[in-house]
N, C-alpha and C. Protein backbone atom coordinates (compact mmCIF):
# COMPACT_ATOMS: atom_id res chain seq x y z
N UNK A 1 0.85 -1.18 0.00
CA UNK A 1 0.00 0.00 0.00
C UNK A 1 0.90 1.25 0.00
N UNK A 2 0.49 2.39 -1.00
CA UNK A 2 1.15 3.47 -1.32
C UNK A 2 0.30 4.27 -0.94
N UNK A 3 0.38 5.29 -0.35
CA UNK A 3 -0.34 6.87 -0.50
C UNK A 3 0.31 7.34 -1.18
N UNK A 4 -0.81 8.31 -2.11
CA UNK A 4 -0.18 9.04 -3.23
C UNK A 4 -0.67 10.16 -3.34
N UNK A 5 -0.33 11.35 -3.39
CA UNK A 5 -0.99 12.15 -4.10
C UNK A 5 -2.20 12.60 -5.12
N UNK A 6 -3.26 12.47 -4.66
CA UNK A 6 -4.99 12.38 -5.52
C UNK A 6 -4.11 13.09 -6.82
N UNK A 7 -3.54 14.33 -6.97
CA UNK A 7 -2.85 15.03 -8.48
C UNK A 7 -2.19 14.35 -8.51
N UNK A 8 -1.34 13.49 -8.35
CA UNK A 8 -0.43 12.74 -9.08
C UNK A 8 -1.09 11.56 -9.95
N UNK A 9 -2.51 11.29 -9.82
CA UNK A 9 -2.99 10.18 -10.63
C UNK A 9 -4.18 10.81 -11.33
N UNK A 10 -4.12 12.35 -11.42
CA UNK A 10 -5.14 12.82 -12.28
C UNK A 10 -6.49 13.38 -11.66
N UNK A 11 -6.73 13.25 -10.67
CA UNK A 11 -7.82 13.67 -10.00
C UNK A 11 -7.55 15.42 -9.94
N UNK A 12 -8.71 15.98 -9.84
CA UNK A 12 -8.39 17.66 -10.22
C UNK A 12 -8.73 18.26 -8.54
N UNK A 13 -7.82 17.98 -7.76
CA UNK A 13 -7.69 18.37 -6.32
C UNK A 13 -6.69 19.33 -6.22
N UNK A 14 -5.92 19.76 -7.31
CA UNK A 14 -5.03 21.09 -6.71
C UNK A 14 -5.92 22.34 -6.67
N UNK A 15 -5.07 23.24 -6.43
CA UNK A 15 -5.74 24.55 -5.77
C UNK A 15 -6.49 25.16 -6.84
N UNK A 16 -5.90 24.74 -7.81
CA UNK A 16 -6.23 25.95 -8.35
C UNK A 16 -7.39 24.88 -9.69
N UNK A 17 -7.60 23.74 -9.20
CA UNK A 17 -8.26 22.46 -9.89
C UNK A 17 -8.01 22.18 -11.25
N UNK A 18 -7.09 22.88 -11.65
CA UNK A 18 -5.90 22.13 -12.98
C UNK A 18 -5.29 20.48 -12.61
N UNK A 19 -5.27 20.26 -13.96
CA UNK A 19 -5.11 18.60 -13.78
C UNK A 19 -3.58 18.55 -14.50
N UNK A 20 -2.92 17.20 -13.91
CA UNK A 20 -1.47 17.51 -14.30
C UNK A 20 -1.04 15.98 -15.19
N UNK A 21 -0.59 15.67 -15.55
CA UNK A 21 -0.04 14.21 -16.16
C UNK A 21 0.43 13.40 -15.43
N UNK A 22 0.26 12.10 -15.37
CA UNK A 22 0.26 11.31 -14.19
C UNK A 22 2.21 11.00 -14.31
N UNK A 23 2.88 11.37 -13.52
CA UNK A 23 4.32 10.99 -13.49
C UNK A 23 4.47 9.56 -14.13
N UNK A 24 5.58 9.17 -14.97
CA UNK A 24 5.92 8.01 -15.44
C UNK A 24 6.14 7.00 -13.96
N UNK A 25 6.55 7.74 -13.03
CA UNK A 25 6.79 6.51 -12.25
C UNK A 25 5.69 6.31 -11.15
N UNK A 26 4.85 6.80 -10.95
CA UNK A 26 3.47 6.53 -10.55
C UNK A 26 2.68 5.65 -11.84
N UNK A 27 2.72 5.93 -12.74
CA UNK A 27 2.25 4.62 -13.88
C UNK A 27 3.00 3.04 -13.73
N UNK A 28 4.37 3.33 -14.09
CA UNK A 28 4.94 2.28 -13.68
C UNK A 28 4.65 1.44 -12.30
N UNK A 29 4.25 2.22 -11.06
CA UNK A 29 3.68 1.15 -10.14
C UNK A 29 2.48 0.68 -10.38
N UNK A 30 1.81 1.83 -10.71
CA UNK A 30 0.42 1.23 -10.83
C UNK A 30 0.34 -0.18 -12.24
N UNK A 31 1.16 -0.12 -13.15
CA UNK A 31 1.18 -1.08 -13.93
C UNK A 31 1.59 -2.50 -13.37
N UNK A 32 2.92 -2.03 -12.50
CA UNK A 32 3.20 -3.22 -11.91
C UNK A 32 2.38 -3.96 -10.81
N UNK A 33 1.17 -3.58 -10.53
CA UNK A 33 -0.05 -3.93 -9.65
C UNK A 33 0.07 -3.40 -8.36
N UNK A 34 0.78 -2.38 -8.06
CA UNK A 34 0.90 -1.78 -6.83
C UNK A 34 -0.54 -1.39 -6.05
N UNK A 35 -0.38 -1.30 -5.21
CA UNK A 35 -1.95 -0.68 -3.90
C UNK A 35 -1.57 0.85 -4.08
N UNK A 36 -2.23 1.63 -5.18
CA UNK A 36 -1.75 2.64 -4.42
C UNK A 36 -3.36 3.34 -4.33
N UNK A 37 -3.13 4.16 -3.06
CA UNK A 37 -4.11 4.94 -2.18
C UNK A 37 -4.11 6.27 -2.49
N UNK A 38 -4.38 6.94 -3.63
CA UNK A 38 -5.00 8.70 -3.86
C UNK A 38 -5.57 9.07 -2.39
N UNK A 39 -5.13 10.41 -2.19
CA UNK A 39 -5.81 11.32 -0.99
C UNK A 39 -4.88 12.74 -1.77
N UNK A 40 -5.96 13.70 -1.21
CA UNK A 40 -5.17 15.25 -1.01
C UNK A 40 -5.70 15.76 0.63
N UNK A 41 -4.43 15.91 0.91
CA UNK A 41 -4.31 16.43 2.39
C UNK A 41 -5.52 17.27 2.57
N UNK A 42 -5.41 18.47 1.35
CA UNK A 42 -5.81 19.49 1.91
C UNK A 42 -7.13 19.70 1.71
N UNK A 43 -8.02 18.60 0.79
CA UNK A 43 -9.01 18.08 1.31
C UNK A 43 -9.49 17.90 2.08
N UNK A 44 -8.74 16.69 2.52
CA UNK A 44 -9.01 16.26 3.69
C UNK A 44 -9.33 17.52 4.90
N UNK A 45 -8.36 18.40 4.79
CA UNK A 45 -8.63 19.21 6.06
C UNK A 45 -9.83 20.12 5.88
N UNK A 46 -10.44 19.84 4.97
CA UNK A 46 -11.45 20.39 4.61
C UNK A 46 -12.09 21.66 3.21
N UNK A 47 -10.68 21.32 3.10
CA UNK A 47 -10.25 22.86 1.93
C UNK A 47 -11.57 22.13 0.70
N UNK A 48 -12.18 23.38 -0.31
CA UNK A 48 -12.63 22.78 -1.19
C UNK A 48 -11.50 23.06 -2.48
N UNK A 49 -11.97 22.63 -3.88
CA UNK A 49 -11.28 22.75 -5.16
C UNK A 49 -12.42 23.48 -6.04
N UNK A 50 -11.85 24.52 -6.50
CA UNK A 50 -10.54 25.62 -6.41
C UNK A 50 -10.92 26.19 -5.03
N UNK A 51 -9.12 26.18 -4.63
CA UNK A 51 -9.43 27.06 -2.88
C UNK A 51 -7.64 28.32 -3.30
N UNK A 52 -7.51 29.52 -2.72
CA UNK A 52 -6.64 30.24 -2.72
C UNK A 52 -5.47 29.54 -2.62
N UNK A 53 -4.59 30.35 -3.14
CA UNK A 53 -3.00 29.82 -2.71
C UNK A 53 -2.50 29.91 -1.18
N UNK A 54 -1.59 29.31 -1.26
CA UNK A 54 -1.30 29.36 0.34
C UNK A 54 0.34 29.21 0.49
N UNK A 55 0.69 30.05 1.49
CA UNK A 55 2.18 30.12 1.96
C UNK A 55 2.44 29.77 2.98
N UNK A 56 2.96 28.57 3.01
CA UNK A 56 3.73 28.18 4.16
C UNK A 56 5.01 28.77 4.91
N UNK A 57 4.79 28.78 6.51
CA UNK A 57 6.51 28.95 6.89
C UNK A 57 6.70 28.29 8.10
N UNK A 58 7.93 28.26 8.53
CA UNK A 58 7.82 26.97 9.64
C UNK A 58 9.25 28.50 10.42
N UNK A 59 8.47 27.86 11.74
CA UNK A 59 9.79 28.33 13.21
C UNK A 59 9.85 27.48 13.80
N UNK A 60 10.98 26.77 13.41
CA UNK A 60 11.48 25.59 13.71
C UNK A 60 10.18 24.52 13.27
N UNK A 61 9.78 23.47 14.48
CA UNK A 61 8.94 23.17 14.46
C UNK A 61 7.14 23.46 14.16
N UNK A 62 7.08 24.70 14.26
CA UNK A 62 5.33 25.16 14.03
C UNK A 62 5.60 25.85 12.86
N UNK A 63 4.10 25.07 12.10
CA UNK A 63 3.95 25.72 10.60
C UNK A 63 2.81 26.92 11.10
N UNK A 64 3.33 27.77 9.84
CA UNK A 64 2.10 28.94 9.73
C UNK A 64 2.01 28.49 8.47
N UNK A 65 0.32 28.69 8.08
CA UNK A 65 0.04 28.72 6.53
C UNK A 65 -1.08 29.86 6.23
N UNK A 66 -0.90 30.90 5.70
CA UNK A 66 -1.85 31.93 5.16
C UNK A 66 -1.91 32.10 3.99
N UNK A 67 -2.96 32.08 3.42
CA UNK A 67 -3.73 31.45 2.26
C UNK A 67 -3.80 33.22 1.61
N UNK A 68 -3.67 33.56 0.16
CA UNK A 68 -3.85 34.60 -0.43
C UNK A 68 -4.23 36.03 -0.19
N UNK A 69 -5.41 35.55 0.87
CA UNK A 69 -6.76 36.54 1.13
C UNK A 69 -6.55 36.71 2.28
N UNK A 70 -5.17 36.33 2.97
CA UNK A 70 -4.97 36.47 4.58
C UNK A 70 -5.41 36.15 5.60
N UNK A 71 -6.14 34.74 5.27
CA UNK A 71 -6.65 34.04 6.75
C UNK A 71 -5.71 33.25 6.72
N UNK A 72 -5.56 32.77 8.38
CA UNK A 72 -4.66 31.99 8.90
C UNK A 72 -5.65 30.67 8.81
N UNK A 73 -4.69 29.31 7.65
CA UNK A 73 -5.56 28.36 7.41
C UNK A 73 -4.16 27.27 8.19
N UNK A 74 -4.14 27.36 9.06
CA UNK A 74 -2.78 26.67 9.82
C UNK A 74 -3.67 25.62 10.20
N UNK A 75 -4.69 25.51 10.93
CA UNK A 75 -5.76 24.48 11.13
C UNK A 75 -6.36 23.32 10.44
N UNK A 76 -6.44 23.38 9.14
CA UNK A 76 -7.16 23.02 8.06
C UNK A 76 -5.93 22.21 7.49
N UNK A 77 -4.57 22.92 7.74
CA UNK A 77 -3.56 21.97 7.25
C UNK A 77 -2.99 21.09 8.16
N UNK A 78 -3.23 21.00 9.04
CA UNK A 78 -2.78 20.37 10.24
C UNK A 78 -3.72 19.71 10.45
N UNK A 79 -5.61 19.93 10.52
CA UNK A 79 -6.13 18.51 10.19
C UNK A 79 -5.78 17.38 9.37
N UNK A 80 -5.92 18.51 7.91
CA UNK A 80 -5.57 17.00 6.68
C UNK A 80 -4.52 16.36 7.33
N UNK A 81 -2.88 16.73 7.45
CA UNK A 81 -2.57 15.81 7.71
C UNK A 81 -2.16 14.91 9.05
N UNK A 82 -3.64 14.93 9.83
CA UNK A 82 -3.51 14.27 10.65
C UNK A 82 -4.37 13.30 10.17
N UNK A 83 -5.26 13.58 9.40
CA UNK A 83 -6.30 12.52 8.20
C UNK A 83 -5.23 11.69 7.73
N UNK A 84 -4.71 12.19 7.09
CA UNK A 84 -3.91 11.22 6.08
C UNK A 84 -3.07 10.26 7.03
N UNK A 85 -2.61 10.61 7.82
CA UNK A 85 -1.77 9.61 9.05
C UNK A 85 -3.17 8.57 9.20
N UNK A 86 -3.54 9.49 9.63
CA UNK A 86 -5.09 7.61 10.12
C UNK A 86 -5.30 7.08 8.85
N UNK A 87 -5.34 6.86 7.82
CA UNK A 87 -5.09 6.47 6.51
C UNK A 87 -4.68 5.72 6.34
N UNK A 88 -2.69 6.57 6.54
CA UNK A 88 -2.13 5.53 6.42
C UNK A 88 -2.22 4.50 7.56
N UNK A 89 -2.44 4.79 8.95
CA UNK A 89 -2.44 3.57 10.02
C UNK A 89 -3.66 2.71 9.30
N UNK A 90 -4.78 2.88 9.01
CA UNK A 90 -5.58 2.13 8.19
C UNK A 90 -5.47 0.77 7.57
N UNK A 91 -4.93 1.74 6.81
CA UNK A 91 -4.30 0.96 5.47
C UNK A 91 -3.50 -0.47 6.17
N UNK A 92 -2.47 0.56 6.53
CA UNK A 92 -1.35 0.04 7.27
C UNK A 92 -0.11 0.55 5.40
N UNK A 93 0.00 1.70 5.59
CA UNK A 93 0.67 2.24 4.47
C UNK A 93 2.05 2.43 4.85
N UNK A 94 3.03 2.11 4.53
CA UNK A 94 4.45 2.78 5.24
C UNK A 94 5.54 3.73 4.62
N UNK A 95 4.34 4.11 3.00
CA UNK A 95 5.36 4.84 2.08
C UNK A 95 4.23 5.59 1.52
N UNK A 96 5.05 6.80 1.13
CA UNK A 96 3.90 8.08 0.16
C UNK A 96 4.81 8.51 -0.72
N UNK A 97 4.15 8.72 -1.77
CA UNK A 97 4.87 9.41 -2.99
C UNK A 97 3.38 10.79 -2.83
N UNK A 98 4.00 11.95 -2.93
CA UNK A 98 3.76 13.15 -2.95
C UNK A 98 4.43 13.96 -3.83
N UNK A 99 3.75 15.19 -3.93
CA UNK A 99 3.95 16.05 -5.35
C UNK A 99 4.56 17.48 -4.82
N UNK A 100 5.75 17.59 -5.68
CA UNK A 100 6.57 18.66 -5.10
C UNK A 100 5.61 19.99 -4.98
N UNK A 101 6.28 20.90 -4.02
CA UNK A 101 6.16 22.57 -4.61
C UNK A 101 4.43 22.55 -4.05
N UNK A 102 3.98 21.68 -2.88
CA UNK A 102 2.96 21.98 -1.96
C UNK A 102 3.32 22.39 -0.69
N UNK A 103 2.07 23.21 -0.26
CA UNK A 103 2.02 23.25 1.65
C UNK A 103 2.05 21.93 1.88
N UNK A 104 1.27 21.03 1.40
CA UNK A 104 1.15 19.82 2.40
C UNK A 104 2.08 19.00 1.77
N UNK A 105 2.04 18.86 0.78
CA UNK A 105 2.79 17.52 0.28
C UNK A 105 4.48 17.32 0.10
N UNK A 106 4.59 19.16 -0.22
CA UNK A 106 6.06 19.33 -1.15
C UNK A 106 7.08 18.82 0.08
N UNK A 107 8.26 18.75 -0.20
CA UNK A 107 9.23 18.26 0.61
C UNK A 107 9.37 19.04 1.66
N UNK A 108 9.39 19.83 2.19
CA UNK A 108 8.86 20.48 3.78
C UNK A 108 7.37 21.15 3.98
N UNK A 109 6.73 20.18 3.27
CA UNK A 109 5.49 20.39 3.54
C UNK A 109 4.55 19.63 4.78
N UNK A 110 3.69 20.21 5.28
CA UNK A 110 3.11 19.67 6.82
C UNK A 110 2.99 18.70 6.59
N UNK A 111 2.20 17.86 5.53
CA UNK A 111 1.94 16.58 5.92
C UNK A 111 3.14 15.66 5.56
N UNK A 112 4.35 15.99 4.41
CA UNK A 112 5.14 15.30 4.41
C UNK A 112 6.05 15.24 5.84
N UNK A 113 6.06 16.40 6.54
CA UNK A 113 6.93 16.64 7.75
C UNK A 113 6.49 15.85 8.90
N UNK A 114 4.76 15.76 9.07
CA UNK A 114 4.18 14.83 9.54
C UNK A 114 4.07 13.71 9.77
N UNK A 115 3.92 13.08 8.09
CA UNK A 115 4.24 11.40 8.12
C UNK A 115 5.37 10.99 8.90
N UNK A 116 6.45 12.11 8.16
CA UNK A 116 7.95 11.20 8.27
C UNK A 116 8.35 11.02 9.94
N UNK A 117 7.64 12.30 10.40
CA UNK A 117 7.95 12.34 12.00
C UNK A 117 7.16 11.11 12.47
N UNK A 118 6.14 10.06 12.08
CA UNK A 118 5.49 8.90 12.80
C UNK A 118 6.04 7.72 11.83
N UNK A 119 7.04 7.98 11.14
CA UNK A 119 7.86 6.49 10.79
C UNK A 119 7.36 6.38 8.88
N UNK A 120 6.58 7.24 8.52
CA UNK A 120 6.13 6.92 7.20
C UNK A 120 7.56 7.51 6.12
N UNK A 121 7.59 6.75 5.47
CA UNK A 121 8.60 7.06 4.48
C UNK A 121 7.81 7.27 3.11
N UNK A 122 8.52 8.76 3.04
CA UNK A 122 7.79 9.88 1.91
C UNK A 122 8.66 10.56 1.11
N UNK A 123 8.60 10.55 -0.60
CA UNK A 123 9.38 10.53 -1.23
C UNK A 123 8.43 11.57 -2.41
N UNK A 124 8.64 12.38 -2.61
CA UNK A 124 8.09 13.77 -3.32
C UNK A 124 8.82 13.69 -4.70
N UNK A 125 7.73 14.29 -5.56
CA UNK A 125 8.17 13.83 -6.85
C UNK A 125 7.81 15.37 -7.92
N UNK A 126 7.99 15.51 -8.82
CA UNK A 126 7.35 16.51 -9.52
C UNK A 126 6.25 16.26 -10.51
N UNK A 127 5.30 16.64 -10.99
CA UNK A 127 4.26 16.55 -11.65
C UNK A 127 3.75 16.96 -13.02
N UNK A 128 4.54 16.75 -13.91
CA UNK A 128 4.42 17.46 -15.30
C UNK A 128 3.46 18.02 -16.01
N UNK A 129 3.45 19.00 -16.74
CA UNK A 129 2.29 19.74 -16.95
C UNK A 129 1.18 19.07 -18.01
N UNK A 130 0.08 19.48 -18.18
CA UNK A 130 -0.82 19.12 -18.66
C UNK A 130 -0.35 19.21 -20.02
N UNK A 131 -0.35 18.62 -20.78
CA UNK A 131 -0.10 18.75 -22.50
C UNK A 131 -1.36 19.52 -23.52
């Protein structure tokens, strides 16, 4: 079992609900019969599609995330990925492939910072553009 990124397999969950090309190596598992498990964090935390952009920053340990229009959506990202952790305990998932250049997902993103801090091994990828 994989968690993956809902945009990394085509589902129109980014922010801005543009759809992206499914990475060659997310095909390649899925060809090779892999489990893999679509979620978007920021779903999960409740966000809808299309929702504002959002900027992350971290002091030290605590993320701030304020979203375009200047609400503090630090909450909403810190649910999802406490969603996605029960997921993966679920599942019983022990690996995520995630999509670079997110609050939640990108490589110091909350929920990747999240997983990895409860033992999940998470490996961020980039997402090529729509053709």
């Amino acid at each position: 079992m994989i968690l993956v990124s809902a945009c990394l397999v085509g589902v129109r969950c980014r922010y801005d609900g543009t759809k992206r090309e499914i990475p060659a190596k997310i095909g390649k598992l899925r060809d090779r019969g892999k489990c893999l498990i679509p979620l978007c964090p920021e779903q999960l935390g409740g966000f809808p599609t299309p929702r504002p952009k959002n900027d992350l920053t971290w002091r030290g340990d605590k993320p701030t995330v304020i979203n375009e229009e200047g609400r503090d959506v630090t909450p909403e990202f810190l649910s999802g990925a406490e969603e996605t952790l029960r997921i993966a305990r679920l599942t019983g998932a022990k690996r995520a492939i995630f999509k670079s250049r997110s609050p939640s997902c990108g490589e110091d993103g909350i929920t990747t910072r999240f997983l990895r801090k409860h033992g999940i091994e998470v490996e961020v990828i980039d997402a090529p553009e729509e053709e």
